[in-house]
Protein backbone atom coordinates (compact mmCIF):
# COMPACT_ATOMS: atom_id res chain seq x y z
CA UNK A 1 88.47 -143.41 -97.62
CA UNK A 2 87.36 -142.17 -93.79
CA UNK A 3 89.68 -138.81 -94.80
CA UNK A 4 86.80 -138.48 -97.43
CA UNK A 5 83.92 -138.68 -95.39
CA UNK A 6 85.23 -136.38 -93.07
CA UNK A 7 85.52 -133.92 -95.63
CA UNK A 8 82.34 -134.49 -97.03
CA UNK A 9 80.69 -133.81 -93.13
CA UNK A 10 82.89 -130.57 -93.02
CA UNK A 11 81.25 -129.40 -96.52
CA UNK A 12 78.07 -130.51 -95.15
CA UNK A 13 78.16 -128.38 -92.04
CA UNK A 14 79.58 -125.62 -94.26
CA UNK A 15 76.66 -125.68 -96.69
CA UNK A 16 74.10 -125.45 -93.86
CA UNK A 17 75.70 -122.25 -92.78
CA UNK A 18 75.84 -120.97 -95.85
CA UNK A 19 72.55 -121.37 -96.96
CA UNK A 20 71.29 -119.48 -93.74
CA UNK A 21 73.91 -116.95 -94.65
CA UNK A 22 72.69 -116.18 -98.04
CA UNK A 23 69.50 -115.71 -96.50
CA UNK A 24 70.72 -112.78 -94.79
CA UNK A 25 72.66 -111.17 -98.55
CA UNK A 26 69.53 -111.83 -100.62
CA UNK A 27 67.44 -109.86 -98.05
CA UNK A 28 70.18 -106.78 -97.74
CA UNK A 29 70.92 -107.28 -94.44
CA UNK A 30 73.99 -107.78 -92.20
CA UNK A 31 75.66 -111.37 -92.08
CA UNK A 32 76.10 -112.58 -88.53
CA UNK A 33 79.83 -112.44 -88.13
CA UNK A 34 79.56 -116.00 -85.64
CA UNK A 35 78.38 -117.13 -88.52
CA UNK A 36 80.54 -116.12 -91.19
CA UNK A 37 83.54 -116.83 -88.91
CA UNK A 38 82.22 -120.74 -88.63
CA UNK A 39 81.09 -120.90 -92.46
CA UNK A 40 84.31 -120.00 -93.84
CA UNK A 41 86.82 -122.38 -91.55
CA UNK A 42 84.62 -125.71 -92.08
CA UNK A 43 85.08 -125.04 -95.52
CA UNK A 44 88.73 -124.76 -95.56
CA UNK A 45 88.52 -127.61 -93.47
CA UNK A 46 86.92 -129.85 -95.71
CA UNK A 47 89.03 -128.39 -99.02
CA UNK A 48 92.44 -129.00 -96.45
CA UNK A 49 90.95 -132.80 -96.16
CA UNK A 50 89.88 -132.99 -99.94
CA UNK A 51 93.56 -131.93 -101.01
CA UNK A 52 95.35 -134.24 -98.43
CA UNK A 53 93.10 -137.22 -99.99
CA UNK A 54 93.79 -136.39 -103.41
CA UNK A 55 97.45 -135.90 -102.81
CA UNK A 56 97.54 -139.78 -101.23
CA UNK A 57 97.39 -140.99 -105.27
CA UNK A 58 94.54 -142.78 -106.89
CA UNK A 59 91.21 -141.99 -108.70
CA UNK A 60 90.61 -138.14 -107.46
CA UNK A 61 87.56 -135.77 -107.44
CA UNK A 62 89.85 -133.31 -109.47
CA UNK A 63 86.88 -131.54 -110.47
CA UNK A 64 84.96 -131.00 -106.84
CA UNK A 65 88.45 -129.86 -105.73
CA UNK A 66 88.32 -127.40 -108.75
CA UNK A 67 85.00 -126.31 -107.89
CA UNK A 68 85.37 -125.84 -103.99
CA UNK A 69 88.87 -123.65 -105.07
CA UNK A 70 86.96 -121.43 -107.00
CA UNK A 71 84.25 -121.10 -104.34
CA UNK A 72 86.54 -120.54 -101.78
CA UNK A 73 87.90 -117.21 -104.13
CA UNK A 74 84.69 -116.10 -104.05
CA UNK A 75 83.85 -116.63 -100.36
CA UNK A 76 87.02 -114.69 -99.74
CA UNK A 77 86.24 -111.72 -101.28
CA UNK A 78 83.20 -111.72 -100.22
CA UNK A 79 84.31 -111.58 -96.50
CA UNK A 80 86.43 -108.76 -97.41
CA UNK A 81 83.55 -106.77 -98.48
CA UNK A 82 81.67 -107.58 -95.49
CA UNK A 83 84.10 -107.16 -93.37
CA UNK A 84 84.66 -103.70 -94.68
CA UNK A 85 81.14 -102.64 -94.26
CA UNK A 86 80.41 -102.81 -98.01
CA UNK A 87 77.57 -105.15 -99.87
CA UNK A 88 77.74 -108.29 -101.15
CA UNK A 89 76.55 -108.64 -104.44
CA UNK A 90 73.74 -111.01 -104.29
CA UNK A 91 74.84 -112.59 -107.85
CA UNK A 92 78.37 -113.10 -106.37
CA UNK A 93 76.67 -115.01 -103.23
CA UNK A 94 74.27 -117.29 -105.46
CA UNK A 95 77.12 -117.98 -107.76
CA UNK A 96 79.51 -118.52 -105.17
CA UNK A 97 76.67 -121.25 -103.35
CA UNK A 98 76.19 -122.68 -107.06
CA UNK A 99 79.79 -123.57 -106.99
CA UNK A 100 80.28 -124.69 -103.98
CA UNK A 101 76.90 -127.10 -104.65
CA UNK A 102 77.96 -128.86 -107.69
CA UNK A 103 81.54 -129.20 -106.08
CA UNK A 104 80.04 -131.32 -103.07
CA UNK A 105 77.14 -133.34 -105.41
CA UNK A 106 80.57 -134.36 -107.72
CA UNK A 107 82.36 -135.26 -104.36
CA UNK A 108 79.35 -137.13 -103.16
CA UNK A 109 78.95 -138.97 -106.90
CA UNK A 110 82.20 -139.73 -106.22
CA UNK A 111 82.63 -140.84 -102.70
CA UNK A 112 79.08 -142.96 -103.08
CA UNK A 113 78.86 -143.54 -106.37
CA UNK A 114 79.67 -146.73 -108.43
């Protein structure tokens, strides 16, 4: 179970970036690329953590892992666009937060819950 708290601390971290990132989209103005370049890796950190827990067999959080997949899609086109100097669509970055939100509260339900 400590593989699952470690992902849920990378997700944490990950989320705390990314909510001062999407300060920076909804306002129109350029992400710092420190930033983006720590957001993105705790992230994958936390998803490589949630799939090597799920594949150890047992009750899974199928549907956080679902969730986080789909987020991380989104956060990599996002860093595409930004890297190529175009905008990020502020929808794509609320819905992309959204996701990632719900993913972790279902992976906390599940880690904590009874």
């Amino acid at each position: 179970m400590n593989l699952i708290y470690t992902a849920i601390g990378f997700f944490a971290l990950a989320a705390l970036l990314g909510m001062y990132l999407l300060t920076f989209v909804l306002r129109g103005k350029e992400t710092p690329k420190a930033i983006v370049f720590s957001h993105g890796p705790m992230a994958v950190v936390g998803l490589v953590l949630l799939i090597i827990y799920i594949t150890k067999g047992g009750p899974n959080p199928w549907e956080s892992l679902v969730l986080f997949v789909l987020a991380a899609l989104g956060g990599l086109y996002m860093v595409s666009r930004d890297l190529t100097g175009r905008p990020i669509p502020k929808a794509l970055a609320v819905g992309h937060g959204l996701l990632a939100v719900a993913g972790f509260v279902l992976l906390l339900v599940f880690a904590f819950g009874e």
